[in-house]
Structure formats: structure tokens, C-alpha cells
Protein backbone atom coordinates (compact mmCIF):
# COMPACT_ATOMS: atom_id res chain seq x y z
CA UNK A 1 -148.18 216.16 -69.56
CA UNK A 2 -147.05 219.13 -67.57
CA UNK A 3 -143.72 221.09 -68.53
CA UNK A 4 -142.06 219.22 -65.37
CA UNK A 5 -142.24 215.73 -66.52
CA UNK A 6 -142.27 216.66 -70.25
CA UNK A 7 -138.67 217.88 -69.02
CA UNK A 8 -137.64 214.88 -67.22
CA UNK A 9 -139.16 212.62 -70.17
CA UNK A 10 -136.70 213.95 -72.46
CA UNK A 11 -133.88 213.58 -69.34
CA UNK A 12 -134.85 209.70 -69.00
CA UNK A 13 -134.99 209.62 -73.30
CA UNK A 14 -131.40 210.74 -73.55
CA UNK A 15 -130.03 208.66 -70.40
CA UNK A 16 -131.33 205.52 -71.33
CA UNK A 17 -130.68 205.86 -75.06
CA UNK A 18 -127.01 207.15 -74.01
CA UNK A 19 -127.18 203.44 -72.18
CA UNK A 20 -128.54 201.86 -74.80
CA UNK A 21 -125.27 202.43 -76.95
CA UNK A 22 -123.34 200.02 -74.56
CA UNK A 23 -123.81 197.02 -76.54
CA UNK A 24 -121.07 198.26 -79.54
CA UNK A 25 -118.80 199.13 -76.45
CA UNK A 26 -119.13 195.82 -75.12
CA UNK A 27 -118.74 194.38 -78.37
CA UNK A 28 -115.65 195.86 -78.94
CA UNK A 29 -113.78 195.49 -75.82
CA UNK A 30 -115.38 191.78 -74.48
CA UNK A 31 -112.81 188.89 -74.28
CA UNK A 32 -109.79 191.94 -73.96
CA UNK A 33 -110.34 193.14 -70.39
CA UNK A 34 -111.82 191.56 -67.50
CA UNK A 35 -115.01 192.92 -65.83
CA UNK A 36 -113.57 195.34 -63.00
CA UNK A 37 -111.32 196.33 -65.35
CA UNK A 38 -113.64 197.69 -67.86
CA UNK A 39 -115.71 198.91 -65.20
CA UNK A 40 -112.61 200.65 -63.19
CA UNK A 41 -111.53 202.41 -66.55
CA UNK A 42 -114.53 203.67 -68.01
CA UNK A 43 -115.13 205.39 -64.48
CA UNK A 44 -111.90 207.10 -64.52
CA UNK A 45 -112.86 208.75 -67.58
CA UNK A 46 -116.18 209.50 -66.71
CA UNK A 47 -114.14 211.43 -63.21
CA UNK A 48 -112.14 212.77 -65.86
CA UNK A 49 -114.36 214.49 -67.36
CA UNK A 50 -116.72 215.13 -64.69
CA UNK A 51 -114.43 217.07 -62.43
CA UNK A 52 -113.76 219.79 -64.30
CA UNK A 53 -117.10 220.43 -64.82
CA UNK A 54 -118.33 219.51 -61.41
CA UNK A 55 -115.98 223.16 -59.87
CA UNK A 56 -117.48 224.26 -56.44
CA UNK A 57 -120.82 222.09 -56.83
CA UNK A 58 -118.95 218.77 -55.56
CA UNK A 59 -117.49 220.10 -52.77
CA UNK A 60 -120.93 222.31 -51.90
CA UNK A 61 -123.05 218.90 -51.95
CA UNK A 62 -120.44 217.10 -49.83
CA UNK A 63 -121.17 219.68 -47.36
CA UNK A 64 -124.84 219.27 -47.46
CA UNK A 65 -124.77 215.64 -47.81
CA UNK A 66 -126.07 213.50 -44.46
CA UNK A 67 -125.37 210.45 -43.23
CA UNK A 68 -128.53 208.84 -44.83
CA UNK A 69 -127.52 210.57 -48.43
CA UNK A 70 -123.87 208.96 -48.37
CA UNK A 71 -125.34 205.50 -47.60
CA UNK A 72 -127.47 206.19 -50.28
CA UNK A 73 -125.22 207.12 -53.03
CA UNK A 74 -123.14 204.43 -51.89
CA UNK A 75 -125.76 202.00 -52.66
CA UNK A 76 -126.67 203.33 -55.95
CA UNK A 77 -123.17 202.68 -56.77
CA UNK A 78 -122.86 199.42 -55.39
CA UNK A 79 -126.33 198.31 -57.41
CA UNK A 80 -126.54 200.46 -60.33
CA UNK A 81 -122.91 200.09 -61.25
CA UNK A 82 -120.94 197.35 -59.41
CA UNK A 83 -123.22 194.72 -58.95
CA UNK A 84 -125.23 195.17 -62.46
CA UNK A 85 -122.07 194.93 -64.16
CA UNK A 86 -120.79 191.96 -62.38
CA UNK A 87 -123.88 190.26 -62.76
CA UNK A 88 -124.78 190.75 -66.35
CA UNK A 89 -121.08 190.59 -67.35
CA UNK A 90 -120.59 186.54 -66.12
CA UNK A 91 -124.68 185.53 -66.48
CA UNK A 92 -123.90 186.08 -70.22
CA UNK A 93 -120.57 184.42 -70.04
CA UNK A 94 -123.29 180.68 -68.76
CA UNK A 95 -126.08 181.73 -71.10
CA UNK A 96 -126.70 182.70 -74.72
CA UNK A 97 -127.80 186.27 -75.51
CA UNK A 98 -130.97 185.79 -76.71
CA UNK A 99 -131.80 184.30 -73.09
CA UNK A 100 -129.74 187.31 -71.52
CA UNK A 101 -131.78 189.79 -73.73
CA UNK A 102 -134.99 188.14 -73.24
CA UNK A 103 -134.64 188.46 -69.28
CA UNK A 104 -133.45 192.30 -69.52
CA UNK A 105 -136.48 192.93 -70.35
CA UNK A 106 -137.82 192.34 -66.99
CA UNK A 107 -136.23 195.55 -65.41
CA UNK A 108 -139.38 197.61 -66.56
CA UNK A 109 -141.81 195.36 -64.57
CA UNK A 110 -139.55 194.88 -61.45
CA UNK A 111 -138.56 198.45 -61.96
CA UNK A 112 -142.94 199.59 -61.89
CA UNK A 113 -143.71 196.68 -59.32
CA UNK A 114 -141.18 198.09 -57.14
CA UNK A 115 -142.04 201.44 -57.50
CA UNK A 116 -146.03 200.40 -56.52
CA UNK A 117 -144.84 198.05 -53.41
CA UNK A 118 -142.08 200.74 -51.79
CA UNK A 119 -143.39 203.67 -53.11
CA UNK A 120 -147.07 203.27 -53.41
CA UNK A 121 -147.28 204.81 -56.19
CA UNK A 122 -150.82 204.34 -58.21
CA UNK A 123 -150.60 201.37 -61.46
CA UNK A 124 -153.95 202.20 -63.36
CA UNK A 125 -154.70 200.61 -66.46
CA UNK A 126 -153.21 202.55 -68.56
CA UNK A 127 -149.96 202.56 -66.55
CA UNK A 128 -150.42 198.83 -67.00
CA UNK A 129 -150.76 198.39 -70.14
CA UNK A 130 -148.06 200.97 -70.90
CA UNK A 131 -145.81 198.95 -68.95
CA UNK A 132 -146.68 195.85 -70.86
CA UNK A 133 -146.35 197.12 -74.18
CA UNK A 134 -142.77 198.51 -72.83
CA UNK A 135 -142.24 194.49 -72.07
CA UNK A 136 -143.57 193.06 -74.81
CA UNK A 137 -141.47 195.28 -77.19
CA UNK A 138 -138.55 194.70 -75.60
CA UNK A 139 -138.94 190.85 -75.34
CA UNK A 140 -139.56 190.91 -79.16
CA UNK A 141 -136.46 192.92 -79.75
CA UNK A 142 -134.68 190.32 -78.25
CA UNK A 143 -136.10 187.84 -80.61
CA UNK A 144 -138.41 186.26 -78.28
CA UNK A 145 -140.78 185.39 -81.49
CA UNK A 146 -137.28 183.98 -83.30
CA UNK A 147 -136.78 179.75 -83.17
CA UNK A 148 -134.85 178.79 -80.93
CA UNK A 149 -134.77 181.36 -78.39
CA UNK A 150 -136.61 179.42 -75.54
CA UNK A 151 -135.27 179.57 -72.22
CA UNK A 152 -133.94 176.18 -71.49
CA UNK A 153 -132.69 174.45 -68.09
CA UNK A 154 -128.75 173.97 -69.04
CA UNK A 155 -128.40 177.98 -68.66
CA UNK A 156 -130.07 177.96 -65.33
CA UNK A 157 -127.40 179.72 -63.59
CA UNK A 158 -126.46 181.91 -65.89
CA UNK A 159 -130.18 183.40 -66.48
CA UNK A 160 -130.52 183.50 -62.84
CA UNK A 161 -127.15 186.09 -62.59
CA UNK A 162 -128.77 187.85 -65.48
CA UNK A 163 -131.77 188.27 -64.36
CA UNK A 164 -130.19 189.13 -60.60
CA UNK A 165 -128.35 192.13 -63.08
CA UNK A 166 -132.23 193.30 -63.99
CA UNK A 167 -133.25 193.35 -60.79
CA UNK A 168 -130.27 195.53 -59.28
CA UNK A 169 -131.05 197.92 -62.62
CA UNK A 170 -135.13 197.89 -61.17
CA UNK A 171 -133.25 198.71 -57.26
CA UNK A 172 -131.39 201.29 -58.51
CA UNK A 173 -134.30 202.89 -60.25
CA UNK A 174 -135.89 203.09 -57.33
CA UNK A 175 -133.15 204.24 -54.80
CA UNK A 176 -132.34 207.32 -56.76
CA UNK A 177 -136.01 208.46 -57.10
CA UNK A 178 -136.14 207.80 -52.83
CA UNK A 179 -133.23 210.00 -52.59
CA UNK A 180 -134.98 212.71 -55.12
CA UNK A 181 -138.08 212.43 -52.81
CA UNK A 182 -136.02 212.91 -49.83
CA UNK A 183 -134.03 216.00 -51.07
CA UNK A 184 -137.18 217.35 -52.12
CA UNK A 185 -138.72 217.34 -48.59
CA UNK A 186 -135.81 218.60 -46.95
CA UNK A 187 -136.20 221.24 -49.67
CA UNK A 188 -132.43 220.64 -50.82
CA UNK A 189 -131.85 218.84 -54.41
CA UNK A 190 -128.81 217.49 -54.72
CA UNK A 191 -126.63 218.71 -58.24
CA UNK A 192 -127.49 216.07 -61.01
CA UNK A 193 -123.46 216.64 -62.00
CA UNK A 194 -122.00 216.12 -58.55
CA UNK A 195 -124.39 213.01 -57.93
CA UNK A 196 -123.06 211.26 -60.73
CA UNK A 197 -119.56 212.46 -59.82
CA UNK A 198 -120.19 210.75 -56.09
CA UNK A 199 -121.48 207.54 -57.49
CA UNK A 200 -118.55 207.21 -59.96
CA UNK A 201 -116.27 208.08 -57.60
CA UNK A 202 -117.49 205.04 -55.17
CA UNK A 203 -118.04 202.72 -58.30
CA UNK A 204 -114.46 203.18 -58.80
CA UNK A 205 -112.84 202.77 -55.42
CA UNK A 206 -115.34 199.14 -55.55
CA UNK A 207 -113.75 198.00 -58.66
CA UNK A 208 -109.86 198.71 -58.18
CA UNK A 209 -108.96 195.62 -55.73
CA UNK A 210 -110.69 193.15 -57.93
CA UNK A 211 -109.78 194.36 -61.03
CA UNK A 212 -105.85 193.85 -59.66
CA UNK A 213 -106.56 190.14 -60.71
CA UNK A 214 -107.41 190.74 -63.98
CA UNK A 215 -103.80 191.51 -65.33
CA UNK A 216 -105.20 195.29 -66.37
CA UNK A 217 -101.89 196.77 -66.92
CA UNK A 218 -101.37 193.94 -69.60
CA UNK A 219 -104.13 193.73 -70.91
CA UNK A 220 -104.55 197.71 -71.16
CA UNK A 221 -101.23 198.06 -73.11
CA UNK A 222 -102.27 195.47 -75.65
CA UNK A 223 -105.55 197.37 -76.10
CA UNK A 224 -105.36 199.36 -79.50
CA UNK A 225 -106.63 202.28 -80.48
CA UNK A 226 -110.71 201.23 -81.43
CA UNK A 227 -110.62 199.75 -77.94
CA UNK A 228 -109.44 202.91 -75.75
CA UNK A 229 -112.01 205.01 -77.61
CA UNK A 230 -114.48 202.31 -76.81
CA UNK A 231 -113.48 202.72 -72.83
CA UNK A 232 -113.64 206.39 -72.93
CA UNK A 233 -117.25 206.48 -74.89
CA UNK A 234 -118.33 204.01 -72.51
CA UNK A 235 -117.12 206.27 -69.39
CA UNK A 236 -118.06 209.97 -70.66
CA UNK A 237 -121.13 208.43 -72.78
CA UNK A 238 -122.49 205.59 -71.07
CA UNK A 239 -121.57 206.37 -67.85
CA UNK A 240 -121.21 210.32 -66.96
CA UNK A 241 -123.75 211.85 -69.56
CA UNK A 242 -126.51 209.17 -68.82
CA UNK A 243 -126.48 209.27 -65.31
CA UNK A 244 -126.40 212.83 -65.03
CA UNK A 245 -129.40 212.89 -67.32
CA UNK A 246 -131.02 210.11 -65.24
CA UNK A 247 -130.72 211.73 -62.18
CA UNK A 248 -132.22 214.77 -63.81
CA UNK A 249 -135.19 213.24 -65.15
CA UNK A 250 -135.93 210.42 -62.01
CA UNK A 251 -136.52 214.22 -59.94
CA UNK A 252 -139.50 215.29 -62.29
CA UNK A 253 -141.10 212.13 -63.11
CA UNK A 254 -142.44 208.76 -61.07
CA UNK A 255 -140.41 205.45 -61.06
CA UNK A 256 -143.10 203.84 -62.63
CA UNK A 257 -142.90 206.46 -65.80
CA UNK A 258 -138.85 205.81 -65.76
CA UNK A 259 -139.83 202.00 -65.89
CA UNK A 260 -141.29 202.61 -69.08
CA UNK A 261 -138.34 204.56 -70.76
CA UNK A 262 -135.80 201.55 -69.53
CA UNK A 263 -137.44 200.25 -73.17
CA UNK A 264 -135.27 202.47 -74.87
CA UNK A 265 -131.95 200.61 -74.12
CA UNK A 266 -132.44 197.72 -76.33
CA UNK A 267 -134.21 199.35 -78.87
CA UNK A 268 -131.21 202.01 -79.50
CA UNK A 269 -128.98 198.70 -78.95
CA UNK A 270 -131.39 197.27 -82.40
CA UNK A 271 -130.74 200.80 -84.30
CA UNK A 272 -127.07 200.64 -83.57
CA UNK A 273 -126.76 197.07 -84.12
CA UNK A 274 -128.47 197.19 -87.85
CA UNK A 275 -126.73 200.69 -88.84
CA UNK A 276 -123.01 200.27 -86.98
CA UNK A 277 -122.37 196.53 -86.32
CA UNK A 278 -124.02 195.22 -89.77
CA UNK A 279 -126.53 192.74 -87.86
CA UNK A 280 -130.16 192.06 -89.29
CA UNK A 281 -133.43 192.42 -87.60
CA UNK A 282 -136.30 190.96 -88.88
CA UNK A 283 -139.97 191.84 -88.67
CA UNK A 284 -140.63 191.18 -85.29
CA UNK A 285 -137.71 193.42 -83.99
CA UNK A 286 -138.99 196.20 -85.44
CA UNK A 287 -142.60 196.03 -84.22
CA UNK A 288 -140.88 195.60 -80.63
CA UNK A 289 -139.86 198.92 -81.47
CA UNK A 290 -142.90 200.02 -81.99
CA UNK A 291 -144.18 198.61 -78.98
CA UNK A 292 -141.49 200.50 -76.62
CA UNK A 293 -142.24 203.63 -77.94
CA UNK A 294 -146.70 202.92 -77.64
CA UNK A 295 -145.50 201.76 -73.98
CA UNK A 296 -143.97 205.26 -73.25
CA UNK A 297 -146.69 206.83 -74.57
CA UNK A 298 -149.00 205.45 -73.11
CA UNK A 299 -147.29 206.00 -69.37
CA UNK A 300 -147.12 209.75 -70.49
CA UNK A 301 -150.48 209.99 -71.14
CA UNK A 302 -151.11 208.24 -67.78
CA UNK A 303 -149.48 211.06 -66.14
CA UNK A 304 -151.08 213.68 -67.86
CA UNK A 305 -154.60 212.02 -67.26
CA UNK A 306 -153.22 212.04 -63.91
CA UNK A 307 -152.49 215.92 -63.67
CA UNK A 308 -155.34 216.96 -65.32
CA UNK A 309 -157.43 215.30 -63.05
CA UNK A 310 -156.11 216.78 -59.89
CA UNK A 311 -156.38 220.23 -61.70
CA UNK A 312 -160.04 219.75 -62.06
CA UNK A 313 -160.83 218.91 -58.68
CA UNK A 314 -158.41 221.43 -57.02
CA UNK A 315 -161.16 224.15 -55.50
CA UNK A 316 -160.53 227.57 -56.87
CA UNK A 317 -160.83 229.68 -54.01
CA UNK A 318 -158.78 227.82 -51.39
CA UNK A 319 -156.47 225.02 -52.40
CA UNK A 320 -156.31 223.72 -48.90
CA UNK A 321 -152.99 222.82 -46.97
CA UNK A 322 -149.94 222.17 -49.99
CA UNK A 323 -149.00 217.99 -49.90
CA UNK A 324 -145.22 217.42 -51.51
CA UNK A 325 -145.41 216.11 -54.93
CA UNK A 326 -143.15 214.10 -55.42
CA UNK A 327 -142.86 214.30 -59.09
């Protein structure tokens, strides 16, 4: 793998293991704020601590942002944040976890598929089986292989909102590598830190009006001390740091390679759960772990293959006319 994706690789690592640690936030703050509400407050301190750091970069992109980059960002907030949240939020409210957890771990495959339909980006066999070793570990991480974790009819709607949430996870994926592609060609990157800034900013003005019905003030000044620290993690942690490491690594590597590090979500949400919330996983947990990390491997190695081959063929004395790489 060449120094550029090895780079974004370890971007994607840290954004969706930074993700991953969601699941003790949500733990700890589910039933005592509504959804907007949660969502509203964690992206007030993710502004809070993004401004500062943000200085003259914010108001620089602004400047060089077009009409096509605001719609853009706007939808990336409206998906990746808004919409996801919403969705995943009340589709486990009608279903059981295990079913929530087990559909999840479709946002790889949409995420790949998606990436090979709108982007046509190349799925070789190794990319596939990558991909379905990222699947397969997740599904058994979710306790696919445990009794009585079949999908069953009664929780049709709420496995059809939760698997709605994985899709708008897979449509995010792929709108923020477009927009990397597109800065890219106009030979202007927009700042990882002031992206993240933009799309917090817009998730935020989204969730205020519906999160007026949720009795936040209330329900906020009832909230003790384990549950602000909960909202802040989740906005600095969750929210600022992982996005702004996403959008670093979705510039250096291919959709279909970020499909495969989505795995690392619920298998940071297995560590945490064993070592922080006391749960137990069993055998087949741990071999999906296994299988997450042989899945992003294996798409690694697929990209190196990949590099190495163009290098080979490249003529040495004239390289011919320069195509944009996109990766």
C-alpha cells in the first residue's frame, strides 16, 4: 500500500473506532433525552470545540466554497447526521438489538455496492471477499450465530428504519468521497477541520426545531453529571474528532476501502462493551473480530495489488498524458 492510503487507512481506523465508542454514550444517556435533543447537544459541543481550532480556515473555505459544495455539505449533514440518527434512534425503539445490530452490518456492502454503481470503481475478488469477511464479522459480532437472534416479521418496521439508518451511513460514505473527488479536480481540497465544522454547523440548525418538543430544557437540568460528560464525549469524540479524521482519510483512499473499515464500529462497540459496560461475548463474537480485521486486510492488499500493478506497466521513458487519481 502506498504512503497515501497507508495515511488515510489509519484516518478511517481512528474515525470509525472514535464512532464505534457511541454505544456506552447511548447507553448512558437513552430513555433521558429525546433524539434531536441528543443530537442538537452533542453538536454544540463538537462547534465548541471546533471553532477555536477552526481560526481563519472556516471563513477561507466559505470563501472558496460553490454552490454545488454547500448543497453538498448540506446533504452530508442531512444523511450522515440527521437522518442516520433519526432513523437508527426509533428503528431500535420497534426492534430488538440483536436485529438492529445484525442489519448495521449492511452499511459495508451498500457502502462498496454504491461505491461500484456511482463511482465505478473496480470490485475484484479480493475486494470481494474483503468486503465479505468485513460482513460476516460484523454479523457475528452481533450474535448472528446466538439462538434466538433471527429476524422475525413482528419487527418489520422497525428493521426497515434501521436498515434505512445503514443505508444513509453507505450515502454518506459516498457523498463525501464525490466531494473529495471534486475538490481534487478543481485542484482545491477543502480543510478536513472546517468540513466537519460546516456539517455540524447544519446538523445543528436541522435538529433545534424538533428537538423544541422534546422538553430539552427539562430534561437537560435533570441530567447529572455521568450524563453531560456522556453528551460532550459524544460531540468532541464521536462527532468532531471522527469526522475530521473521516474526511481526512475518504481523500486518500476509495469508498470501497472505507466500506471495509465501517467494520470497526461494532467491533470497538464489543471491546468497550466487555471491558467498560461488563457485558459477555462469547466465541463467536470474537472470531467476528477477527473477521473485520482479515476483511480490512484484505481490501488493503487489494489496493496495493492495485498500485503495484499500474507501477509495472507505467512506461519508463514517457508516462503519457497524467489521468486524476482519485485516491
Amino acid at each position: 500500500m502506498d504512503r497515501t492510503k497507508l495515511k488515510g487507512a489509519a484516518f478511517l481506523t481512528g474515525a470509525f473506532t472514535l464512532a464505534g465508542t457511541s454505544v456506552v454514550c447511548a447507553r448512558i444517556v437513552s430513555g433521558l433525552l429525546g433524539t434531536f435533543t441528543i443530537t442538537a447537544v452533542s453538536m454544540v459541543c463538537a462547534l465548541l470545540f471546533l471553532a477555536p481550532l477552526c481560526g481563519k480556515r472556516l471563513p477561507q473555505a466559505i470563501r472558496g466554497m460553490s454552490p454545488g459544495d454547500w448543497l453538498s455539505t448540506a446533504l452530508q449533514a442531512l444523511i450522515g447526521i440527521f437522518l442516520f440518527r433519526f432513523l437508527l434512534l426509533n428503528g431500535v425503539a420497534l426492534t430488538s438489538a440483536a436485529e438492529a445490530g445484525i442489519l448495521t452490518g449492511a452499511t459495508p456492502a451498500i457502502t462498496a455496492m454504491l461505491a461500484w454503481i456511482l463511482l465505478k470503481e473496480r470490485i475484484n475478488a479480493v475486494s470481494l471477499a474483503g468486503i465479505a469477511a468485513t460482513v460476516s464479522g460484523v454479523l457475528l459480532i452481533q450474535g448472528l450465530m446466538s439462538p434466538g437472534h433471527a429476524l422475525t416479521a413482528g419487527h418489520f418496521w422497525g428493521n426497515m428504519l434501521v436498515l434505512g439508518a445503514a443505508a444513509s451511513e453507505s450515502t454518506f460514505n459516498i457523498l463525501s468521497r464525490v466531494f473529495a473527488v471534486k475538490g481534487k479536480a478543481r485542484q482545491r481540497n477543502t480543510d478536513p477541520l472546517a468540513q466537519t465544522t460546516l456539517v455540524a454547523a447544519i446538523a445543528l440548525a436541522l435538529c433545534l426545531f424538533p428537538a423544541l418538543f422534546e422538553q430539552p430544557v427539562q430534561r437537560l437540568q435533570n441530567l447529572g453529571v455521568t450524563g453531560w460528560l456522556a453528551l460532550i464525549w459524544y460531540g468532541v469524540f464521536v462527532t468532531a474528532l471522527a469526522f475530521i479524521c473521516w474526511y481526512a482519510g475518504i481523500k486518500r483512499c476509495p469508498a470501497s476501502m472505507a466500506a471495509a473499515f465501517s467494520g470497526m464500529m461494532p467491533l470497538t462497540g464489543l471491546v468497550l462493551s466487555v471491558t467498560l459496560l461488563g457485558e459477555n461475548a462469547g466465541w463467536a463474537q470474537w472470531l467476528g473480530g477477527a473477521l473485520v480485521m482479515l476483511g480490512m486486510a484484505l481490501i488493503g492488499l487489494k489496493s496495493d495489488v492495485k498500485q503495484q500493478s499500474r507501477k509495472k506497466h507505467r512506461p519508463d521513458t514517457y508516462p503519457g498524458p497524467r489521468r486524476l487519481n482519485a485516491s
